[in-house]
C-alpha atoms as a PDB file:
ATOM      1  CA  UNK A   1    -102.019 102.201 -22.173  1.00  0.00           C
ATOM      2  CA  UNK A   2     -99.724 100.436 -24.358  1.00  0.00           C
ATOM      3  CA  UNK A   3     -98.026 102.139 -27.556  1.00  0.00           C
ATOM      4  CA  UNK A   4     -95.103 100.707 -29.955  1.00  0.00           C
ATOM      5  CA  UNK A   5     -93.783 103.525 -32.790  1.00  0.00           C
ATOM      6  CA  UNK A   6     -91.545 102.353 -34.899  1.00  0.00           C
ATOM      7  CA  UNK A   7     -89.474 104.872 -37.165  1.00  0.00           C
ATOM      8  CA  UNK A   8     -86.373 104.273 -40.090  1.00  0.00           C
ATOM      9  CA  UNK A   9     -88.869 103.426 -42.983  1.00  0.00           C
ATOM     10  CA  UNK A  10     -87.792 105.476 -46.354  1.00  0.00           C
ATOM     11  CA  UNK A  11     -87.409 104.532 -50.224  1.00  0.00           C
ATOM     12  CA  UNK A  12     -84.046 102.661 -50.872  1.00  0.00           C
ATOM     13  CA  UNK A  13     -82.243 101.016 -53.839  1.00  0.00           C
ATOM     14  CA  UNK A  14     -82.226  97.669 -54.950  1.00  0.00           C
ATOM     15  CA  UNK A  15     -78.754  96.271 -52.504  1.00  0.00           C
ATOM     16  CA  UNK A  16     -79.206  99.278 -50.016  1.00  0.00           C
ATOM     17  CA  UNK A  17     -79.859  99.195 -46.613  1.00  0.00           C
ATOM     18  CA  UNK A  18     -82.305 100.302 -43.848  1.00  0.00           C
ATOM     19  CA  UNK A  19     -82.659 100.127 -39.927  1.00  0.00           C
ATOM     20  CA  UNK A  20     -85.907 100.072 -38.322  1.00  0.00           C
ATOM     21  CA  UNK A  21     -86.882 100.683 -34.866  1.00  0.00           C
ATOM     22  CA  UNK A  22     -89.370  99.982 -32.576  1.00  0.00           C
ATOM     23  CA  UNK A  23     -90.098 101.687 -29.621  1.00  0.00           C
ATOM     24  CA  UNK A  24     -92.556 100.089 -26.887  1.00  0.00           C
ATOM     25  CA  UNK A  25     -93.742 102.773 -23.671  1.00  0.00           C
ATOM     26  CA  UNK A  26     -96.367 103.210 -21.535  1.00  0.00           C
ATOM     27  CA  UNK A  27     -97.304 101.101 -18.489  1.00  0.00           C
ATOM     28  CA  UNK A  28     -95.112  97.548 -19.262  1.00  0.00           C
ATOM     29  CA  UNK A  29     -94.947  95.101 -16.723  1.00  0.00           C
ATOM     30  CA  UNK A  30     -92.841  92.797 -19.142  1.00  0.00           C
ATOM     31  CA  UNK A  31     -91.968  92.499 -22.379  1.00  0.00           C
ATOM     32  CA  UNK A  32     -91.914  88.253 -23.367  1.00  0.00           C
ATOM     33  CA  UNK A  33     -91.158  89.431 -27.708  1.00  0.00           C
ATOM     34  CA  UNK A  34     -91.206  91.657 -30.032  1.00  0.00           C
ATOM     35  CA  UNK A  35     -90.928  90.998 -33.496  1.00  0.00           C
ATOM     36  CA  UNK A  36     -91.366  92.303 -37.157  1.00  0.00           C
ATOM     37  CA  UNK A  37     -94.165  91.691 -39.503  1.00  0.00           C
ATOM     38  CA  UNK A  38     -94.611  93.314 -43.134  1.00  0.00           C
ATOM     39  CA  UNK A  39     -97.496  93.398 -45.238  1.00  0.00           C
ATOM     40  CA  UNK A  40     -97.382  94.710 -49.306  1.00  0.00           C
ATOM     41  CA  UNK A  41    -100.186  95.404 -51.387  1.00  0.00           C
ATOM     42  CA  UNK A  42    -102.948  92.411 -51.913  1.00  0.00           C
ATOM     43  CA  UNK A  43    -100.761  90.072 -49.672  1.00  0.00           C
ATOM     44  CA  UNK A  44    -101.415  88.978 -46.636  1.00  0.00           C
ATOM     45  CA  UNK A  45     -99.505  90.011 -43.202  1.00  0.00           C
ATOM     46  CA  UNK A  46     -96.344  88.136 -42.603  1.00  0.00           C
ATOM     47  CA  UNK A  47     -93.813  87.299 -40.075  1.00  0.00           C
ATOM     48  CA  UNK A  48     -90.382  88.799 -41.070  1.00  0.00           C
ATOM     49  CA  UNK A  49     -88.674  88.066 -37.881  1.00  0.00           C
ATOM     50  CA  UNK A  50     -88.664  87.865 -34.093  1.00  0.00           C
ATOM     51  CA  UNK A  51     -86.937  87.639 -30.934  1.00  0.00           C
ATOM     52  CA  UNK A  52     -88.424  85.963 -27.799  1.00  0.00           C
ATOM     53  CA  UNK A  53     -87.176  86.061 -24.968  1.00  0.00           C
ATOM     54  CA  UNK A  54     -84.794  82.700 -23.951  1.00  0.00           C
ATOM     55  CA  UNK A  55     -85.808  81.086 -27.435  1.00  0.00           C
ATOM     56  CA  UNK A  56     -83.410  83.135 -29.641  1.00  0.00           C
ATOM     57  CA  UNK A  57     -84.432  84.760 -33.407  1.00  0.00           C
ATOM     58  CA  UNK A  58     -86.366  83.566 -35.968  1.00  0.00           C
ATOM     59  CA  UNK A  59     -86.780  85.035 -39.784  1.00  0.00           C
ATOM     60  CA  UNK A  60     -88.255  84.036 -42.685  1.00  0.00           C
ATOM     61  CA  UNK A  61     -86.745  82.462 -45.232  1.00  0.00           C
ATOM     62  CA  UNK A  62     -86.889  85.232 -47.706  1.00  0.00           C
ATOM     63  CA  UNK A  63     -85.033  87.278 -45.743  1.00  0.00           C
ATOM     64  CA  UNK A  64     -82.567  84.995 -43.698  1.00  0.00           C
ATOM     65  CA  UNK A  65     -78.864  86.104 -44.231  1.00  0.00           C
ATOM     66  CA  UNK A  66     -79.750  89.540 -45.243  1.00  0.00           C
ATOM     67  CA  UNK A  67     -81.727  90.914 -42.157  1.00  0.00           C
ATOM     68  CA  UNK A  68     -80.179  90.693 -38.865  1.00  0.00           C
ATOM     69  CA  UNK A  69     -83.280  91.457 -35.715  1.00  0.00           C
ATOM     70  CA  UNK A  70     -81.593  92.784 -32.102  1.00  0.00           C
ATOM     71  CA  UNK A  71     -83.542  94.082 -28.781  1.00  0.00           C
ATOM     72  CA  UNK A  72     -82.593  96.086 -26.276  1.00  0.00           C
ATOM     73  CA  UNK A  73     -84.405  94.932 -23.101  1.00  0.00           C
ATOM     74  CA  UNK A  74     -83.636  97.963 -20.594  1.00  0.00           C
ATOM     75  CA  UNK A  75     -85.281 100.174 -23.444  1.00  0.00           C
ATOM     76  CA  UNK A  76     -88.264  98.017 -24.472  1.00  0.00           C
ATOM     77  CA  UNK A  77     -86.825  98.337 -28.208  1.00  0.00           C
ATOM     78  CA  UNK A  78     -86.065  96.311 -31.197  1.00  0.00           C
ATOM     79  CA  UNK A  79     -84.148  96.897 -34.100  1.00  0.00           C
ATOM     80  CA  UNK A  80     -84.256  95.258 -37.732  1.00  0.00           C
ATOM     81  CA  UNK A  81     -81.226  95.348 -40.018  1.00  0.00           C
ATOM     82  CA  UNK A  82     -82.019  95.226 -43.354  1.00  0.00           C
ATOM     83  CA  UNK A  83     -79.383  95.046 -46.178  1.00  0.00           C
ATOM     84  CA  UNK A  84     -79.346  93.181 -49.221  1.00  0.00           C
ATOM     85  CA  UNK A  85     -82.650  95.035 -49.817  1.00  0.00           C
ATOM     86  CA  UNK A  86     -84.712  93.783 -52.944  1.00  0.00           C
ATOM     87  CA  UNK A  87     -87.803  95.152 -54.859  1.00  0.00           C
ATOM     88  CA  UNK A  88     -89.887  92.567 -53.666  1.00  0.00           C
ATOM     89  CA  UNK A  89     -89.008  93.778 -49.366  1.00  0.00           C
ATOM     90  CA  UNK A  90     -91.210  96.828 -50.306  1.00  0.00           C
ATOM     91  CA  UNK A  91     -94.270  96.715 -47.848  1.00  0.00           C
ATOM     92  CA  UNK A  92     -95.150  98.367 -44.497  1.00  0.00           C
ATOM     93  CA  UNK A  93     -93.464  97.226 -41.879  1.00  0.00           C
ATOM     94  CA  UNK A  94     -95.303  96.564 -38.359  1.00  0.00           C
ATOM     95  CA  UNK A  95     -93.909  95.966 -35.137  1.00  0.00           C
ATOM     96  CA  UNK A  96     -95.344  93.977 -32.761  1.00  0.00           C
ATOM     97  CA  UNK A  97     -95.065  93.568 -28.472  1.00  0.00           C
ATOM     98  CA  UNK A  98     -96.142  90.619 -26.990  1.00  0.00           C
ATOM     99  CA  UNK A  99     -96.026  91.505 -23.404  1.00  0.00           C
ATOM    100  CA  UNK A 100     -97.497  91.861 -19.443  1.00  0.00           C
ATOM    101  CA  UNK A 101     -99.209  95.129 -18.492  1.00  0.00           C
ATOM    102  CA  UNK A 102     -99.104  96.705 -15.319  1.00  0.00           C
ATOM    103  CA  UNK A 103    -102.557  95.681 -15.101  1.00  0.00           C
ATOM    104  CA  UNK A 104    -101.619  92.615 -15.644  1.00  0.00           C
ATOM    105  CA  UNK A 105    -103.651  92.180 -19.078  1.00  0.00           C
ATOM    106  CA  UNK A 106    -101.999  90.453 -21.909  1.00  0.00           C
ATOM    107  CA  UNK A 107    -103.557  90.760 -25.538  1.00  0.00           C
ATOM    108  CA  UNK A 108    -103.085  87.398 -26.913  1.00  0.00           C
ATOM    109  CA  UNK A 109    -102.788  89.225 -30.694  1.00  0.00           C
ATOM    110  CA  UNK A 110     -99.874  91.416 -29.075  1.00  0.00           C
ATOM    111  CA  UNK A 111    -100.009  95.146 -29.683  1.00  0.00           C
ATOM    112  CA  UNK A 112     -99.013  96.961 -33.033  1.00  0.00           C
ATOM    113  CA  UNK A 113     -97.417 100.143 -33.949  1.00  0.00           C
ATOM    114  CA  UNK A 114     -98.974 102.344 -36.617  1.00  0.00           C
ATOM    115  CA  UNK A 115     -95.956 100.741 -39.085  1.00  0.00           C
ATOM    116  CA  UNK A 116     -93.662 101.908 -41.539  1.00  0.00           C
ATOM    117  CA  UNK A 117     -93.210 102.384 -45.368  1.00  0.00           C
ATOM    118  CA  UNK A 118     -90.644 100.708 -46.590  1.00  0.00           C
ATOM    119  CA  UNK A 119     -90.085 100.939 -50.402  1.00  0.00           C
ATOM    120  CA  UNK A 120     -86.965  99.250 -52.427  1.00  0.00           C
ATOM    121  CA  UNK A 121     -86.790 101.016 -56.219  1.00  0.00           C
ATOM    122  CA  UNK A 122     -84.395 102.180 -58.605  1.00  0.00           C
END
């Protein structure tokens, strides 16, 4: 069994800043990416950024310049930096794993934490 919690969601002020984590465990054979998606109310799931492994980073446009992704591959983790926040970064923010099991099974979707609130008001 696979399982990615990710943690640092709060409630923020317009120009603060956050930094989520994402935790992957259970039986990994290897981890290819792991990225961040977000998802507000009435919209549609998006990609905010990811990190594959030999390709480098890639972030949306709406956030380029003010969120920064990192991994740590001995730990199965990734990070987001978020500053520069704005009202309009509120959503709940969902990690995602794309990656081997020891069974050798790979969900083609990826696996998902539970995700985190992330809310941006003054």
């Amino acid at each position: 069994q696979v399982r990615l919690v990710e943690s640092g969601g709060g409630l923020v002020q317009p120009g603060g800043s956050l930094r989520l984590s994402c935790v992957a465990s259970g039986n990994i054979f290897r981890v290819y990416g792991m990225g961040w998606y977000r998802q507000a109310p009435g919209k549609q799931r998006e990609l905010v950024a990811d990190i594959i492994s030999g390709d480098g980073t890639n972030y949306a446009d709406s956030v380029k310049g003010r969120f920064t992704i990192s991994r740590d591959n001995a730990e199965n983790m990734v990070y987001l930096q978020m500053n520069s926040l704005k009202p309009e970064d509120t959503a709940v923010y969902y990690c995602n794993a794309d990656l081997i099991t020891g069974w050798g099974t790979r969900n083609p979707n990826g696996y998902w934490g539970q995700g985190t609130q992330v809310t941006v008001s003054s």
